[in-house]
PDB file of N, CA and C in Angstrom:
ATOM      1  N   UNK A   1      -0.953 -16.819  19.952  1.00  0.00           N
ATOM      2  CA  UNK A   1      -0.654 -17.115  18.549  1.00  0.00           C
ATOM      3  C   UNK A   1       0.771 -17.659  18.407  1.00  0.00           C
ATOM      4  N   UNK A   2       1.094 -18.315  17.596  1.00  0.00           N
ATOM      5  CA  UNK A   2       2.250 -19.146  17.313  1.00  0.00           C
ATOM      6  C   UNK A   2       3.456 -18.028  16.409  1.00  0.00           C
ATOM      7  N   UNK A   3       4.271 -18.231  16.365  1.00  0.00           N
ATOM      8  CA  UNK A   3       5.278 -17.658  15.707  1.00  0.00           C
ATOM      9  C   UNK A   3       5.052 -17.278  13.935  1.00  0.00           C
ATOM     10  N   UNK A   4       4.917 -18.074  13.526  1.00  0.00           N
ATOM     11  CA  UNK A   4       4.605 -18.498  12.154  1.00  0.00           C
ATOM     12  C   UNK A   4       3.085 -17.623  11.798  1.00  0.00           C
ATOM     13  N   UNK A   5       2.451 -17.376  12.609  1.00  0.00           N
ATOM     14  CA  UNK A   5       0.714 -16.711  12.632  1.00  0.00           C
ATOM     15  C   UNK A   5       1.595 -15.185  12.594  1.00  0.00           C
ATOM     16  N   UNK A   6       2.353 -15.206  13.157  1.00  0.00           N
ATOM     17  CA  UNK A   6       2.712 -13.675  13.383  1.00  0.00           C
ATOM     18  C   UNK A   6       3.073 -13.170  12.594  1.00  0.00           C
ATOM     19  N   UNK A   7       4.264 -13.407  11.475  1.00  0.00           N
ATOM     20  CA  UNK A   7       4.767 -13.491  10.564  1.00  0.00           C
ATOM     21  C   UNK A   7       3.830 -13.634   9.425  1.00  0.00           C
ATOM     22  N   UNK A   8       3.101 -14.615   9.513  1.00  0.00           N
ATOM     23  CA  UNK A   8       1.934 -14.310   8.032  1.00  0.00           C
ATOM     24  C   UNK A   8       1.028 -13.116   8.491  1.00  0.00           C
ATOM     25  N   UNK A   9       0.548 -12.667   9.708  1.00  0.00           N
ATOM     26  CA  UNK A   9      -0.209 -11.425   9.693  1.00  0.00           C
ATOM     27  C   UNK A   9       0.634 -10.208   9.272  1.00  0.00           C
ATOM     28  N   UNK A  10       1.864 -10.301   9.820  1.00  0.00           N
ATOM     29  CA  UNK A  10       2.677  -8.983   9.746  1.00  0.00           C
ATOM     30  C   UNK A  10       2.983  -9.073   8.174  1.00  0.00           C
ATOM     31  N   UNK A  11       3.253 -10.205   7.487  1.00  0.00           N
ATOM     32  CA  UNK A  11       3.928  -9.707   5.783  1.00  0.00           C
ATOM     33  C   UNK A  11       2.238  -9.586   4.637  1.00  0.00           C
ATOM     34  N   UNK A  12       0.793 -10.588   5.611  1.00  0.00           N
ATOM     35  CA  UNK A  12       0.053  -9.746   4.727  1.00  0.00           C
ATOM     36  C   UNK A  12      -0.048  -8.143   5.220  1.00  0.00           C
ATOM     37  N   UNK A  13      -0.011  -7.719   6.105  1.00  0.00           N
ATOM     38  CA  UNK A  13      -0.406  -6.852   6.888  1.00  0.00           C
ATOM     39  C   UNK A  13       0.476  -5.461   5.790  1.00  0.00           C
ATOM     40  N   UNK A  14       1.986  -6.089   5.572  1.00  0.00           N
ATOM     41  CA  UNK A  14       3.001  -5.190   4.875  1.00  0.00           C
ATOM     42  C   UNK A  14       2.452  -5.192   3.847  1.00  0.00           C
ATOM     43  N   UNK A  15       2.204  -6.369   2.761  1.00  0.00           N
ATOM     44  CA  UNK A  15       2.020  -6.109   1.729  1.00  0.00           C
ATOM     45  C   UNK A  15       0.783  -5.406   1.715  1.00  0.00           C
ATOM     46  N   UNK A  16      -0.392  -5.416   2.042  1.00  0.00           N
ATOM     47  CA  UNK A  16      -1.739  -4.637   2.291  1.00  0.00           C
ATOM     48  C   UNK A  16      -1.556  -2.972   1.908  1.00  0.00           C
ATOM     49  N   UNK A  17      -0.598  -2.671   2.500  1.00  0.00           N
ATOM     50  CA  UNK A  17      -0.138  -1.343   2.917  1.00  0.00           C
ATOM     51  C   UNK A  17       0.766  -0.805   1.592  1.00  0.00           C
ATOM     52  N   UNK A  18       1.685  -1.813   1.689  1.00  0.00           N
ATOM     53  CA  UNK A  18       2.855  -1.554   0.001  1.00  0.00           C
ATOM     54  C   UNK A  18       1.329  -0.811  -0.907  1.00  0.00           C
ATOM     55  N   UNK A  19       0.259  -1.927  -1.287  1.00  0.00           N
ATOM     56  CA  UNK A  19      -0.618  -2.202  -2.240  1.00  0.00           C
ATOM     57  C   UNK A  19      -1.240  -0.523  -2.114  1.00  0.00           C
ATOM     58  N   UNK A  20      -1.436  -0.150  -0.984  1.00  0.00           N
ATOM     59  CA  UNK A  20      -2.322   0.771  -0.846  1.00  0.00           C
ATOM     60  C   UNK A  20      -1.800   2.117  -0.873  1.00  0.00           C
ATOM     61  N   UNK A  21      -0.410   1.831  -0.481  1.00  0.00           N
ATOM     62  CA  UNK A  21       0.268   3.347  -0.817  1.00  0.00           C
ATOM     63  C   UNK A  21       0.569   3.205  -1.837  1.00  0.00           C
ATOM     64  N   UNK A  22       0.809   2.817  -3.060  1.00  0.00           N
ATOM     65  CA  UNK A  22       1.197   2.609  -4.495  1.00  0.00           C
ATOM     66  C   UNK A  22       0.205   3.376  -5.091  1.00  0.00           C
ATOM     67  N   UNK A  23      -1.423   2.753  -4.665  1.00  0.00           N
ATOM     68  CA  UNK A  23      -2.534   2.981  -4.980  1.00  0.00           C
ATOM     69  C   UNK A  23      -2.579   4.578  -5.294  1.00  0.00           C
ATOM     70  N   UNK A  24      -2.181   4.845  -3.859  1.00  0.00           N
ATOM     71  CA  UNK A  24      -2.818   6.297  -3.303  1.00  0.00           C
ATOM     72  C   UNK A  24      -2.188   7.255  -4.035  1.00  0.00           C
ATOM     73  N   UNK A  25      -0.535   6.955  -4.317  1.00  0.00           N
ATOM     74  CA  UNK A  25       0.871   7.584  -4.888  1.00  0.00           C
ATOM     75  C   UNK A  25       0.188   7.579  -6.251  1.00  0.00           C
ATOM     76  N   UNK A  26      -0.471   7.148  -6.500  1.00  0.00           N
ATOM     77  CA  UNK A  26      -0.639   6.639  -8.190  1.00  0.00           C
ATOM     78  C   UNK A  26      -1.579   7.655  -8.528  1.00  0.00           C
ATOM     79  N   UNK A  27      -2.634   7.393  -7.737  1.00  0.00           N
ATOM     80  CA  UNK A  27      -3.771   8.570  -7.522  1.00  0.00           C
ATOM     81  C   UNK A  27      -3.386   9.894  -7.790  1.00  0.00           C
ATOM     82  N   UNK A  28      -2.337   9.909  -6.798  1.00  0.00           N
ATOM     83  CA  UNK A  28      -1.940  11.269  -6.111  1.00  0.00           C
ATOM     84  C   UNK A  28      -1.311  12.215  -7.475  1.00  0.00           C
ATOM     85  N   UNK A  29      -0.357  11.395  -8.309  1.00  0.00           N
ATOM     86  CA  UNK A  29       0.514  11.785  -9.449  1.00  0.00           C
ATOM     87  C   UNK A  29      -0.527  11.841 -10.696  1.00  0.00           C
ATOM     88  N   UNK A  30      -1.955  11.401 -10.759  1.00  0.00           N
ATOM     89  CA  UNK A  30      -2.258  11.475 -11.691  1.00  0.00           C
ATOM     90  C   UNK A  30      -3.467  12.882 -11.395  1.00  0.00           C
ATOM     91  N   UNK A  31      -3.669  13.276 -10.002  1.00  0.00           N
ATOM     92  CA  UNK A  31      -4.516  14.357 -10.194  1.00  0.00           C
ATOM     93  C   UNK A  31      -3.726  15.977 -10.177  1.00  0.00           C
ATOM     94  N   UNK A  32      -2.406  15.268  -9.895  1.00  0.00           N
ATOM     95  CA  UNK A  32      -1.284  16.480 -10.091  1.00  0.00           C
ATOM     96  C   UNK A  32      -1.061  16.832 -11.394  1.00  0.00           C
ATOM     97  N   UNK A  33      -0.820  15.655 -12.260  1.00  0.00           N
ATOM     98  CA  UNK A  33      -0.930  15.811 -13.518  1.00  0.00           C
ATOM     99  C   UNK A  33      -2.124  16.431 -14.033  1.00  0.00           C
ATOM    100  N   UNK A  34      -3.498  15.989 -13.611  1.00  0.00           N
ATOM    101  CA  UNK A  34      -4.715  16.434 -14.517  1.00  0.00           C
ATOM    102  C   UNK A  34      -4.570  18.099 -14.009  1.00  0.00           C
ATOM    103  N   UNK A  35      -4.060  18.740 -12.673  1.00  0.00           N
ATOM    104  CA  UNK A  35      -4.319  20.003 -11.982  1.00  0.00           C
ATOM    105  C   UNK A  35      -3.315  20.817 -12.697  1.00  0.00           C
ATOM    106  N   UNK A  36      -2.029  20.028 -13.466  1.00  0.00           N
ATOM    107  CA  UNK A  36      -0.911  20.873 -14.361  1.00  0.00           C
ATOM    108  C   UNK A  36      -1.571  21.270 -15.808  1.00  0.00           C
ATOM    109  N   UNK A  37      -2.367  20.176 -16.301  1.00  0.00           N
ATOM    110  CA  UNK A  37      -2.924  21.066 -17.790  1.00  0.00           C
ATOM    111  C   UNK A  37      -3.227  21.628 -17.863  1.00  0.00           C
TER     112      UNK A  37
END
C-alpha cells in the first residue's frame, strides 16, 4: 500500500472510533442518569 492509503485508513479508522466512543459515552451517561431517578 502506498503512503497516502495508509493515512486515509488510519484517520477513517480514528474517526470510526472518535464516532463510536462518543456513541457509547453518550449511552453510558444517559443510563446512569435513567439508574439515578
Amino acid at each position: 500500500m502506498r503512503g497516502w492509503m495508509w493515512f486515509v485508513v488510519l484517520w477513517a479508522g480514528g474517526v470510526l472510533g472518535a464516532v463510536t466512543l462518543g456513541y457509547a459515552f453518550k449511552l453510558f451517561m444517559n443510563l446512569t442518569l435513567f439508574a439515578v431517578k
